[in-house]
PDB file of N, CA and C in Angstrom:
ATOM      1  N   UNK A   1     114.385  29.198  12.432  1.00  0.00           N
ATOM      2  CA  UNK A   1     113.745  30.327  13.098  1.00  0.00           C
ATOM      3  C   UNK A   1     113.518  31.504  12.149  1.00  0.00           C
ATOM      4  N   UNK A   2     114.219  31.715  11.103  1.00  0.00           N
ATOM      5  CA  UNK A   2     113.819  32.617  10.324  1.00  0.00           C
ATOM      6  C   UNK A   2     112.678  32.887   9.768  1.00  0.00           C
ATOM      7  N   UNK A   3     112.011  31.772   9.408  1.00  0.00           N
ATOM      8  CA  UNK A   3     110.165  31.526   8.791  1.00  0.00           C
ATOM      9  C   UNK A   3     109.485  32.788   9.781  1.00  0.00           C
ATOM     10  N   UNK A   4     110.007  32.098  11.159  1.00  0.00           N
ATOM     11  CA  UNK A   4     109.624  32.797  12.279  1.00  0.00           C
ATOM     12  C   UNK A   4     109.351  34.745  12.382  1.00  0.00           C
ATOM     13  N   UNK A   5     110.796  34.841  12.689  1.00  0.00           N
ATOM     14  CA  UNK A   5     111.325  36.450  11.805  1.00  0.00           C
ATOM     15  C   UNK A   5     110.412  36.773  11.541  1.00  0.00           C
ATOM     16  N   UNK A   6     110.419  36.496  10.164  1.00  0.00           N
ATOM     17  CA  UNK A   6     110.009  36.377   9.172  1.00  0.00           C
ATOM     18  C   UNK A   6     108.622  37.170   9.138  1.00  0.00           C
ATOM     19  N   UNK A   7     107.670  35.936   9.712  1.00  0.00           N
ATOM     20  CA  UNK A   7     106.453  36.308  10.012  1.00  0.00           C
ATOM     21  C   UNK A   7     105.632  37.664  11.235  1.00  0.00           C
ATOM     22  N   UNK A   8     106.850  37.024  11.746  1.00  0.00           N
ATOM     23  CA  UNK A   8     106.545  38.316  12.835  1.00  0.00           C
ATOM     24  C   UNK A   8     106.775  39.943  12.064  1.00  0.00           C
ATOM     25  N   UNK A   9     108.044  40.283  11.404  1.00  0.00           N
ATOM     26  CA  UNK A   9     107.592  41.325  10.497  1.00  0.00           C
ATOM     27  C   UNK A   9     106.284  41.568   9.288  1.00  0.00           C
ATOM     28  N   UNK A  10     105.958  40.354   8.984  1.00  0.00           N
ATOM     29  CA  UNK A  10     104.890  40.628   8.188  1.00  0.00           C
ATOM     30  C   UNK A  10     103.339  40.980   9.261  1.00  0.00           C
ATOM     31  N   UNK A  11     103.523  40.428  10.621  1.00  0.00           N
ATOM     32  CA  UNK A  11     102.255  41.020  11.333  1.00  0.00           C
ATOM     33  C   UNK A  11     102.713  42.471  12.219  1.00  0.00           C
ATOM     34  N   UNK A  12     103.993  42.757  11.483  1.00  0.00           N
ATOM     35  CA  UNK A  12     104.359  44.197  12.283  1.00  0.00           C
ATOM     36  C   UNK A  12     103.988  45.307  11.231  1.00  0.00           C
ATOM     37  N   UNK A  13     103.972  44.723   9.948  1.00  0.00           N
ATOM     38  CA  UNK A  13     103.665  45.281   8.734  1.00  0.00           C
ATOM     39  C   UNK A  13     102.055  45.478   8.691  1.00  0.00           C
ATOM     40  N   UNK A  14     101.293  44.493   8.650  1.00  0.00           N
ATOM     41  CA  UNK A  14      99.926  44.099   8.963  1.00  0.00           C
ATOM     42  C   UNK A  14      99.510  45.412   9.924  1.00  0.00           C
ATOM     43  N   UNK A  15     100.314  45.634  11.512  1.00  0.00           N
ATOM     44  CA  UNK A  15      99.931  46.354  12.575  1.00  0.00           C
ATOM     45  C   UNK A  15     100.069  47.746  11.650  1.00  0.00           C
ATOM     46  N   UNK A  16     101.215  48.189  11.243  1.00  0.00           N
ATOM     47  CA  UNK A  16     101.065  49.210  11.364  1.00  0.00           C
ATOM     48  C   UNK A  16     100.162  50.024   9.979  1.00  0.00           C
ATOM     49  N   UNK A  17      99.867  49.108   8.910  1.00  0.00           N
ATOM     50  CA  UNK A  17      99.172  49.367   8.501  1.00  0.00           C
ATOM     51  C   UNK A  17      97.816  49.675   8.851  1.00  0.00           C
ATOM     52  N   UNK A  18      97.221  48.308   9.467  1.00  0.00           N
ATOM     53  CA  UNK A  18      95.589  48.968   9.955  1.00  0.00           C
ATOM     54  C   UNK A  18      96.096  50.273  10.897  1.00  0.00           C
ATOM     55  N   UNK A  19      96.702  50.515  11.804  1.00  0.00           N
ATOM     56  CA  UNK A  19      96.724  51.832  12.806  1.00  0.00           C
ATOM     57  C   UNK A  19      96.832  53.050  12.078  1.00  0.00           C
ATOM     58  N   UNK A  20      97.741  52.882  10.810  1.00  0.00           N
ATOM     59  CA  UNK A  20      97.457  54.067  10.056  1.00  0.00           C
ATOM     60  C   UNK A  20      96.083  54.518   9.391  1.00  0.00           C
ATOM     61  N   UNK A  21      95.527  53.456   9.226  1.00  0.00           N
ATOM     62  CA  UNK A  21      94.362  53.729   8.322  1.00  0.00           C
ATOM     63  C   UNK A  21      93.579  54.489  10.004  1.00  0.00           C
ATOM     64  N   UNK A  22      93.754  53.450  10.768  1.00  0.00           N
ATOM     65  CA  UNK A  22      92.664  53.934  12.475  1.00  0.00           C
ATOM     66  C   UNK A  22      92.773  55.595  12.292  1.00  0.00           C
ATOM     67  N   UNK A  23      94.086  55.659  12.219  1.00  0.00           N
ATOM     68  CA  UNK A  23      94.284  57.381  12.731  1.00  0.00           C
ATOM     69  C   UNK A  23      94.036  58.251  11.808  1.00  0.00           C
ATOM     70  N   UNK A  24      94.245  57.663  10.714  1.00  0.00           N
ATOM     71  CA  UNK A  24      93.309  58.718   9.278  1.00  0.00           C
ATOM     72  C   UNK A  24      92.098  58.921   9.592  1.00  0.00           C
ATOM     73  N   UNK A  25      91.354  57.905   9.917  1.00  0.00           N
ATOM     74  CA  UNK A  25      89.795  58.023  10.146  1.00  0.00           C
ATOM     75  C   UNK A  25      89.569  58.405  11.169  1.00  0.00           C
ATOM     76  N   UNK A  26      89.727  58.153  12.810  1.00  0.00           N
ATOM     77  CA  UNK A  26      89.277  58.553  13.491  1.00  0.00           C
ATOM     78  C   UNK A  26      90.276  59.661  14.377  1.00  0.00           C
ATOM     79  N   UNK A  27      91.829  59.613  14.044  1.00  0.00           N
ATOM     80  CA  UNK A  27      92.730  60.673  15.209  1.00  0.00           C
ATOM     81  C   UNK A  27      93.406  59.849  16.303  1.00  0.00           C
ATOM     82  N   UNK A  28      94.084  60.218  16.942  1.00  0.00           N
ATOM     83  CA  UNK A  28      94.828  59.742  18.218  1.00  0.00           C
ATOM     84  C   UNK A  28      94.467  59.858  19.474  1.00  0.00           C
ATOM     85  N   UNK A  29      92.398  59.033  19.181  1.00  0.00           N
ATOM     86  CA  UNK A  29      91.400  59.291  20.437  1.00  0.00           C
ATOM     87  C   UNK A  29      91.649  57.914  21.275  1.00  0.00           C
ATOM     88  N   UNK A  30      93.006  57.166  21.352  1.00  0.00           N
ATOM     89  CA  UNK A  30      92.671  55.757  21.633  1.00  0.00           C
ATOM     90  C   UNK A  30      92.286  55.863  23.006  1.00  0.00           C
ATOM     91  N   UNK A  31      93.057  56.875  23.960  1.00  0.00           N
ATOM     92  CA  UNK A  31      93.027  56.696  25.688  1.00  0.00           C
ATOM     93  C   UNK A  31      91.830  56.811  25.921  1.00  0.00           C
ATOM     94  N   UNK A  32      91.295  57.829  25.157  1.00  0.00           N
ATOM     95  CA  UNK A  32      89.855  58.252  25.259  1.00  0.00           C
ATOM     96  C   UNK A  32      88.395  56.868  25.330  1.00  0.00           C
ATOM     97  N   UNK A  33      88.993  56.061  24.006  1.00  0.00           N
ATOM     98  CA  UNK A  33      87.921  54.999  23.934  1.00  0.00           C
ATOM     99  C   UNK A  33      88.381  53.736  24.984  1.00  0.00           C
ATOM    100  N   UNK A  34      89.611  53.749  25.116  1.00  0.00           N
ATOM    101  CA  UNK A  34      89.999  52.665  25.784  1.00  0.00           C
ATOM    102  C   UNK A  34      90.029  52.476  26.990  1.00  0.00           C
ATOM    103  N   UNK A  35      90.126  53.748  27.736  1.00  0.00           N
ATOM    104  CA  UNK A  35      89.768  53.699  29.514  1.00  0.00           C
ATOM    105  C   UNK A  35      88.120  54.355  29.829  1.00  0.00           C
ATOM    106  N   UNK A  36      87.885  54.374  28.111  1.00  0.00           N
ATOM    107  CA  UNK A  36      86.310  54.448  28.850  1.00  0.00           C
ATOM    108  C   UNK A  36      85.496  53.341  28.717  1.00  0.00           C
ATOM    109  N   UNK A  37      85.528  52.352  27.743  1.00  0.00           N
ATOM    110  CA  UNK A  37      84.963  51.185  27.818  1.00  0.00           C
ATOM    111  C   UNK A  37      85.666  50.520  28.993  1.00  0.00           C
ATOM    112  N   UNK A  38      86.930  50.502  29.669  1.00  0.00           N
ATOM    113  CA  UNK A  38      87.278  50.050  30.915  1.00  0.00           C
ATOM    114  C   UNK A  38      85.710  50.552  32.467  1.00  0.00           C
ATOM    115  N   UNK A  39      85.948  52.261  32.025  1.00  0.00           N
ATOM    116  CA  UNK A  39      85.051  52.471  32.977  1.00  0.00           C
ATOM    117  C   UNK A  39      83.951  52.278  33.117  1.00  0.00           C
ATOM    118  N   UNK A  40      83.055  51.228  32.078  1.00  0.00           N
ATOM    119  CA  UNK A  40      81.997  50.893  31.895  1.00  0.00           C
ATOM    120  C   UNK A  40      81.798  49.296  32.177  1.00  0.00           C
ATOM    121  N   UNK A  41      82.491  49.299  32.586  1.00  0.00           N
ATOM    122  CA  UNK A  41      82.187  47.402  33.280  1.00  0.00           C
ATOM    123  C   UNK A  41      81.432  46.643  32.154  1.00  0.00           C
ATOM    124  N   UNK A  42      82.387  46.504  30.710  1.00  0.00           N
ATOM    125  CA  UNK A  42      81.697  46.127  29.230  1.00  0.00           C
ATOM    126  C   UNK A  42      82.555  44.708  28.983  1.00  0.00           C
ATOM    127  N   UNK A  43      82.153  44.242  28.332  1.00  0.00           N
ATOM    128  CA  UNK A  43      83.311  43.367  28.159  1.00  0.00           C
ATOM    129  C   UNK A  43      84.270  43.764  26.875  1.00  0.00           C
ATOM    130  N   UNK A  44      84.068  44.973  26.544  1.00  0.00           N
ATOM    131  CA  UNK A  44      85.129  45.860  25.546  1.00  0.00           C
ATOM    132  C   UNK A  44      86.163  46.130  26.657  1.00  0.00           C
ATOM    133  N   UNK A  45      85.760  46.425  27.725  1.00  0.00           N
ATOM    134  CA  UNK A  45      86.682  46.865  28.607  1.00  0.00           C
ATOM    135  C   UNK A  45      87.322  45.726  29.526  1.00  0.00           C
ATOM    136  N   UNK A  46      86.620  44.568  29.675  1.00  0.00           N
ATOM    137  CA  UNK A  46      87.114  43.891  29.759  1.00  0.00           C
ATOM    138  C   UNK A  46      88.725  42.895  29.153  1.00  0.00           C
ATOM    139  N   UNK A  47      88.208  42.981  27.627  1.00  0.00           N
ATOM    140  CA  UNK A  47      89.678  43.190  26.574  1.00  0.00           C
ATOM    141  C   UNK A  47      90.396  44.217  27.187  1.00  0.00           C
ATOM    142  N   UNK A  48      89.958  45.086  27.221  1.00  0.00           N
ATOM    143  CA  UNK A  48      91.141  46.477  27.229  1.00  0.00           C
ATOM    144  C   UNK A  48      91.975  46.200  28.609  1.00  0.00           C
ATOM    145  N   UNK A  49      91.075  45.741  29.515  1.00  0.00           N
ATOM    146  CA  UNK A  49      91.894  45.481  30.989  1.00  0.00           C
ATOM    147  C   UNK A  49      92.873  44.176  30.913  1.00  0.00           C
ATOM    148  N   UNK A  50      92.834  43.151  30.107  1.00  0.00           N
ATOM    149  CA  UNK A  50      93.232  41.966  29.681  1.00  0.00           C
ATOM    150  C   UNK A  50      94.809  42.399  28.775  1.00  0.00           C
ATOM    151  N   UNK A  51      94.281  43.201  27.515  1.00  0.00           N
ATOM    152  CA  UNK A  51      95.115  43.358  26.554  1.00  0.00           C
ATOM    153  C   UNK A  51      95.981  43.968  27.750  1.00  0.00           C
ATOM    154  N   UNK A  52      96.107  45.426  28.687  1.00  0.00           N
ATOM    155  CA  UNK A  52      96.758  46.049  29.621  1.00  0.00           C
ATOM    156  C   UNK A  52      97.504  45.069  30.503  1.00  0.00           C
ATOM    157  N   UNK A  53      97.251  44.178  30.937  1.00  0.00           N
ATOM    158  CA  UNK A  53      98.131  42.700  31.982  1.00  0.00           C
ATOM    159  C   UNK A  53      98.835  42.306  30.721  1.00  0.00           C
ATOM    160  N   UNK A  54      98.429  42.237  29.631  1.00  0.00           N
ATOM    161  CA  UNK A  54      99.577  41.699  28.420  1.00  0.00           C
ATOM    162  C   UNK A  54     100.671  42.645  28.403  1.00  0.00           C
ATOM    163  N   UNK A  55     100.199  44.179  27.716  1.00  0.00           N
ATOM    164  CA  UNK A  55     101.329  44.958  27.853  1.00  0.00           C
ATOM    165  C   UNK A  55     102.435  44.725  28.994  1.00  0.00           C
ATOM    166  N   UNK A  56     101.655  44.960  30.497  1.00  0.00           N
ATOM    167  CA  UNK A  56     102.383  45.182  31.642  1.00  0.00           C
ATOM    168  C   UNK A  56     103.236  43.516  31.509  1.00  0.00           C
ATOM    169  N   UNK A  57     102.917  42.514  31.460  1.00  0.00           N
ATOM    170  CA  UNK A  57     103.632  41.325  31.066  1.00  0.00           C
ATOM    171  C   UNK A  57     104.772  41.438  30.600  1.00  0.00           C
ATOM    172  N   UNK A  58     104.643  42.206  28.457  1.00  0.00           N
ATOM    173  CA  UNK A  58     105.832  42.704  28.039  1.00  0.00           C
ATOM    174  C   UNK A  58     106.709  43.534  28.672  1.00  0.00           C
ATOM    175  N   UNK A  59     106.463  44.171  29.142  1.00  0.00           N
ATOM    176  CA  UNK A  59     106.821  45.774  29.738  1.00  0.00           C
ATOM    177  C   UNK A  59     107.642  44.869  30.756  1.00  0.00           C
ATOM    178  N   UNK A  60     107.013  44.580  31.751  1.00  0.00           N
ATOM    179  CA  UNK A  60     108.239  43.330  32.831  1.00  0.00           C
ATOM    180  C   UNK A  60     109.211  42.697  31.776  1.00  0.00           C
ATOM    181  N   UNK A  61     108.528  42.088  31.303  1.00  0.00           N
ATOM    182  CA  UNK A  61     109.820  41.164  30.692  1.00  0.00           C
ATOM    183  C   UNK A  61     111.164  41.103  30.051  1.00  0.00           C
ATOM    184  N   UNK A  62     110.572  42.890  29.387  1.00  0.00           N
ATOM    185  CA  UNK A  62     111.347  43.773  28.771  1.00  0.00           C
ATOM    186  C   UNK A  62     112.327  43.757  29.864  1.00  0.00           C
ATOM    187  N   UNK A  63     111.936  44.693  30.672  1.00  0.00           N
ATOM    188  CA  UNK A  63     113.056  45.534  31.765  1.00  0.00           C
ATOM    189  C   UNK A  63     113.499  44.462  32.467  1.00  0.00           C
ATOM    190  N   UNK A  64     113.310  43.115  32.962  1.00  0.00           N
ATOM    191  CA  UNK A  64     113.767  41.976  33.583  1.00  0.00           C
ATOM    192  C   UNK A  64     114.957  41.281  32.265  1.00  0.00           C
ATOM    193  N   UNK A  65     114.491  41.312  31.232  1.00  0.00           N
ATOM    194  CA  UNK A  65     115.314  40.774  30.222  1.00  0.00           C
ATOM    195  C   UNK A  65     116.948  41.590  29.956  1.00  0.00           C
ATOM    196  N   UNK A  66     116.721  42.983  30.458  1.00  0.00           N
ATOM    197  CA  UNK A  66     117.471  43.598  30.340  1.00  0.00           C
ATOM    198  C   UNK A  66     118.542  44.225  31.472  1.00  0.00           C
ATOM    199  N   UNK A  67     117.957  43.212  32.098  1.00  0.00           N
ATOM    200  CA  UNK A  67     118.751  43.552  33.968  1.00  0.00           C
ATOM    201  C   UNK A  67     118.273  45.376  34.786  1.00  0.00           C
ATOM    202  N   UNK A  68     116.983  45.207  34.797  1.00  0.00           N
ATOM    203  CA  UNK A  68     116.333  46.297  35.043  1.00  0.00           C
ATOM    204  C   UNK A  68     117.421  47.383  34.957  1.00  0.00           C
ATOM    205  N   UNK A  69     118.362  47.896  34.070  1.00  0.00           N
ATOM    206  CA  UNK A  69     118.968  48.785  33.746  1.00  0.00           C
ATOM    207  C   UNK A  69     117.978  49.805  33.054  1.00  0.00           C
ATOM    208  N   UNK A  70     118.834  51.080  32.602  1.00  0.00           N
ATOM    209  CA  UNK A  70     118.168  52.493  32.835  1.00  0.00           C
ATOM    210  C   UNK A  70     117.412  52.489  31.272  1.00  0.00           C
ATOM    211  N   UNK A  71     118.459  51.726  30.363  1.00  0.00           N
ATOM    212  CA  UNK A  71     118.079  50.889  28.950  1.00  0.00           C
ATOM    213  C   UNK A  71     116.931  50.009  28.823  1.00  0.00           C
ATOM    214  N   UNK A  72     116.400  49.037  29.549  1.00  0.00           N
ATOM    215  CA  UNK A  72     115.977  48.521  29.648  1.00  0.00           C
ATOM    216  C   UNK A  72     114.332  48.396  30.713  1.00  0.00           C
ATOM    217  N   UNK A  73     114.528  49.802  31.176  1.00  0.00           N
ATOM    218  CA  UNK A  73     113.064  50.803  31.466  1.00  0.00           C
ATOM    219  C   UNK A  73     112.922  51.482  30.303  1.00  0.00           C
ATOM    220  N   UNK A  74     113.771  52.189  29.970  1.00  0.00           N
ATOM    221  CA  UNK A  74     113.175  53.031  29.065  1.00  0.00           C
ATOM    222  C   UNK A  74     112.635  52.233  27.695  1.00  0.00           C
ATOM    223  N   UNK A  75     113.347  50.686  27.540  1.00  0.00           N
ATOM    224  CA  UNK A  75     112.403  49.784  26.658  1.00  0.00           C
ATOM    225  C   UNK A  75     111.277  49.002  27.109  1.00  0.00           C
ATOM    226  N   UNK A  76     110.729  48.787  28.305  1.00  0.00           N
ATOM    227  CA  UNK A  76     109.863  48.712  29.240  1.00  0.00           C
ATOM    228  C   UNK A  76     108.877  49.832  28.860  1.00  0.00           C
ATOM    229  N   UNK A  77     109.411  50.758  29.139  1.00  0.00           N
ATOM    230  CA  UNK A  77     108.163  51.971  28.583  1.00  0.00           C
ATOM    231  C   UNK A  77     107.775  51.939  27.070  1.00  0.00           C
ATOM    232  N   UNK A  78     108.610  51.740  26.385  1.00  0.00           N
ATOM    233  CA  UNK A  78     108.447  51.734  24.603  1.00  0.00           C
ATOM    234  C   UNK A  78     107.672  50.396  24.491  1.00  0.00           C
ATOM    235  N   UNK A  79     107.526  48.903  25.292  1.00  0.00           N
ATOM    236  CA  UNK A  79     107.071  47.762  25.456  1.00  0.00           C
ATOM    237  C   UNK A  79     105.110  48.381  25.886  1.00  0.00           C
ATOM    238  N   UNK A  80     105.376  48.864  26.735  1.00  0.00           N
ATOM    239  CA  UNK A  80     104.034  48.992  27.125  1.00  0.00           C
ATOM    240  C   UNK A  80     103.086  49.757  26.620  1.00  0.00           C
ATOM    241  N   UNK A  81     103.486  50.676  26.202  1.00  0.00           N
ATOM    242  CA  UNK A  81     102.951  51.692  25.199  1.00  0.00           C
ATOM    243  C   UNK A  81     102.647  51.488  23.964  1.00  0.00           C
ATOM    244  N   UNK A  82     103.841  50.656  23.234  1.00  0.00           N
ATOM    245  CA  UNK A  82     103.895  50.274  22.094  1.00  0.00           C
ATOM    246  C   UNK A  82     102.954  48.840  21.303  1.00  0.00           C
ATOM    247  N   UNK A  83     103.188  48.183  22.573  1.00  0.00           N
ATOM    248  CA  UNK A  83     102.360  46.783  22.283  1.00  0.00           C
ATOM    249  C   UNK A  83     103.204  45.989  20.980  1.00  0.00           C
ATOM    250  N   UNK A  84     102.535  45.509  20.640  1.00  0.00           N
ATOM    251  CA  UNK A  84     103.082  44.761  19.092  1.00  0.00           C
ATOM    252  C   UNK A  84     104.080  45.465  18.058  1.00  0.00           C
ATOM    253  N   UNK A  85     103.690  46.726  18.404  1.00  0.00           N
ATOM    254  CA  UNK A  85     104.409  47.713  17.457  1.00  0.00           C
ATOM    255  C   UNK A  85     105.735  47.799  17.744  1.00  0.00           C
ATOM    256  N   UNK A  86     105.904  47.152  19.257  1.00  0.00           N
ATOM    257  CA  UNK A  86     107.257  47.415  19.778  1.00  0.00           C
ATOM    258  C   UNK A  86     107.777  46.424  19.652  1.00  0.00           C
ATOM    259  N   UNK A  87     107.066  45.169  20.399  1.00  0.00           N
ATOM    260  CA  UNK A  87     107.780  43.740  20.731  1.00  0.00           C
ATOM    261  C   UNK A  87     107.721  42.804  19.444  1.00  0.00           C
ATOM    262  N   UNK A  88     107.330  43.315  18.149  1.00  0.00           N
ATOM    263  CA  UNK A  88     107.333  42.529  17.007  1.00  0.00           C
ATOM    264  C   UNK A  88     108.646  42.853  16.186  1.00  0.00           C
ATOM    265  N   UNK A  89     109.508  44.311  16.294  1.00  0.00           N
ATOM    266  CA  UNK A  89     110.538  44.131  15.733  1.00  0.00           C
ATOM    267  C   UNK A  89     111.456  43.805  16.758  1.00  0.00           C
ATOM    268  N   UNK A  90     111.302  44.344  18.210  1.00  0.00           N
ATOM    269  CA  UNK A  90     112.119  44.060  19.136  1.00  0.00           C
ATOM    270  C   UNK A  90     112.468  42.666  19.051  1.00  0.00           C
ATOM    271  N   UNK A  91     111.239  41.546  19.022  1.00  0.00           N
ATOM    272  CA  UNK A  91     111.904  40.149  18.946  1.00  0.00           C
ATOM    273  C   UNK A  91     112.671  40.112  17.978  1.00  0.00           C
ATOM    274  N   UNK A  92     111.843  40.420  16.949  1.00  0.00           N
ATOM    275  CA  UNK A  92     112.895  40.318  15.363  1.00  0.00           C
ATOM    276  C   UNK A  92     114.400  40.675  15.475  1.00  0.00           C
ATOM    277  N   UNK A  93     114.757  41.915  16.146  1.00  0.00           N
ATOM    278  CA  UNK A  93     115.955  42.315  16.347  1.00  0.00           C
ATOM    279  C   UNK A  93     116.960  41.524  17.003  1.00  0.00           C
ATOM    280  N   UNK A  94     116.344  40.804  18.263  1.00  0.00           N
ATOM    281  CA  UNK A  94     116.930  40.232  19.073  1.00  0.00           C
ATOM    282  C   UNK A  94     117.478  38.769  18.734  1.00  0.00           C
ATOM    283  N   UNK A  95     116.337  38.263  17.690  1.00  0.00           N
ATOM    284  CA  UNK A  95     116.735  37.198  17.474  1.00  0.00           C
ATOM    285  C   UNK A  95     117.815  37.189  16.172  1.00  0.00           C
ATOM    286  N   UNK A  96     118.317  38.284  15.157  1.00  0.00           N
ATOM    287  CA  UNK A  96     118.941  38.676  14.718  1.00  0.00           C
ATOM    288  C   UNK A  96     120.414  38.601  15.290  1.00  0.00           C
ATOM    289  N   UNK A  97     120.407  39.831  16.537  1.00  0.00           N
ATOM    290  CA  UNK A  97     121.592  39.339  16.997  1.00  0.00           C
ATOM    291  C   UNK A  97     122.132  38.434  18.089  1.00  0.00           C
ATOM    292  N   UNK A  98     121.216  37.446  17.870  1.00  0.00           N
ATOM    293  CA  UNK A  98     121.863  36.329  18.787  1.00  0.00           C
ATOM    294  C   UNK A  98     121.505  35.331  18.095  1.00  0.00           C
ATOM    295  N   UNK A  99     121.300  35.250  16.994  1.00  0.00           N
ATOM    296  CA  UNK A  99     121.354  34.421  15.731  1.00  0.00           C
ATOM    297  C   UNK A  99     120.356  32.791  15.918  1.00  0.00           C
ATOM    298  N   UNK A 100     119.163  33.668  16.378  1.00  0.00           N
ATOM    299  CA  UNK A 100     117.869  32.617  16.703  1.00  0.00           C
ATOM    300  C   UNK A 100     118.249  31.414  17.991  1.00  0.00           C
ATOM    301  N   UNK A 101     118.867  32.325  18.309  1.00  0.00           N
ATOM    302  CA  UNK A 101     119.104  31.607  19.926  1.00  0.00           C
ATOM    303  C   UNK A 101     117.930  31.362  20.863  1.00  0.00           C
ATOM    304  N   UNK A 102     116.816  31.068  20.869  1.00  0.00           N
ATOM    305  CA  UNK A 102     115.604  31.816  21.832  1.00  0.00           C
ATOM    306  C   UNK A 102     116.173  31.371  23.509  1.00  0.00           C
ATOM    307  N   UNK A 103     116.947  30.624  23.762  1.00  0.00           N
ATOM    308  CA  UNK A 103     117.509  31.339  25.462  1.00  0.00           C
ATOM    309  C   UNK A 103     117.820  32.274  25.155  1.00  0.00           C
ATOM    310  N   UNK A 104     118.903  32.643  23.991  1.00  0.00           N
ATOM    311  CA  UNK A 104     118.997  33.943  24.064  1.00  0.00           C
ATOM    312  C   UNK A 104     118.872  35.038  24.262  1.00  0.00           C
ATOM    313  N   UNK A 105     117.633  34.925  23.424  1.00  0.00           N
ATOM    314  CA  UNK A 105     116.546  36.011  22.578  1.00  0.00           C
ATOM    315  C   UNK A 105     115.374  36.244  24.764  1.00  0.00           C
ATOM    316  N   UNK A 106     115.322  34.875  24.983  1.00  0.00           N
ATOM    317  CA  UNK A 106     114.270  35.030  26.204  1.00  0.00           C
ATOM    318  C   UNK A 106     114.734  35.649  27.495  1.00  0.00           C
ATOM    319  N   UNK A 107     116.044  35.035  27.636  1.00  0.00           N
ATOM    320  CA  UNK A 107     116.861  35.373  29.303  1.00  0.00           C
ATOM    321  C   UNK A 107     118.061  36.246  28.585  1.00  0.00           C
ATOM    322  N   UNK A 108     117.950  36.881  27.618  1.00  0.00           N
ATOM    323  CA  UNK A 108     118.932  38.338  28.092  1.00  0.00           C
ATOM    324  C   UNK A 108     120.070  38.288  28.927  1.00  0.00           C
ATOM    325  N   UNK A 109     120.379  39.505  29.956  1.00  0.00           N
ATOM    326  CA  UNK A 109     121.265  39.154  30.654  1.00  0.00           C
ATOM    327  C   UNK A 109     121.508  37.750  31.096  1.00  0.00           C
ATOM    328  N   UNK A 110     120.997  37.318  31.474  1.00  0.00           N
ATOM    329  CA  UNK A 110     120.883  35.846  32.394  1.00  0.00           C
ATOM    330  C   UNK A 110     121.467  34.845  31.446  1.00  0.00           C
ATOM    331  N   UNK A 111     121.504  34.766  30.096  1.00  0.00           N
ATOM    332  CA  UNK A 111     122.039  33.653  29.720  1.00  0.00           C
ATOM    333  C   UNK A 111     123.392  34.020  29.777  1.00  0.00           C
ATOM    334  N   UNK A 112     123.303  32.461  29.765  1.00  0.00           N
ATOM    335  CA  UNK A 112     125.191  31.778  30.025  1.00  0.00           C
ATOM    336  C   UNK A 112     125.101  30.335  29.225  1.00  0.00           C
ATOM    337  N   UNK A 113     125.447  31.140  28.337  1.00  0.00           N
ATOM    338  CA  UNK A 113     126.105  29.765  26.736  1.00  0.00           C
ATOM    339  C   UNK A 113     126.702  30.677  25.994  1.00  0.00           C
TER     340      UNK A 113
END
């Protein structure tokens, strides 16, 4: 599982590189472009409404993974907001300390091994 890791930091590396370059060039207009191609019935907005059921996906899974505790909203919120930026070291982390367990790493509270 480490290859794994592995890779997932190099596309967390990847992320946050292009976003830096985004915000050099254009600023921190994303809500702006992103719920307006939503409000345009585009298929840009179509992605954007798609990519949003992904977040909200993470964002559940997060706070379900974590026994909807007060920890585990407030990483729910950092999940949904964050996107990749969040859930690419978050896995990394997780699978760290549970030493590439993926029940582990997947059912959180819930596992029992």
């Amino acid at each position: 599982m480490k290859p794994f890791y592995f890779i997932l930091m190099v596309l967390w590396g990847i992320l946050a590189f292009y976003t830096g370059a985004v915000i050099a060039e254009h600023g921190l207009t994303l809500f702006t472009h992103f719920l307006g191609d939503m409000g345009e019935w585009s298929w840009p907005g179509q992605f954007n409404l798609d990519f949003t059921l992904m977040l909200f996906l993470s964002a559940s899974w997060t706070a379900w993974r974590n026994g909807f505790s007060l920890h585990g909203w407030a990483l729910a919120v950092m999940a949904f907001f964050g996107g990749a930026g969040f859930l690419l070291p978050y896995l990394t982390y997780l699978g760290w300390k549970h030493d590439g367990d993926s029940a582990a790493v997947l059912l959180g509270h819930k596992f029992k091994g």
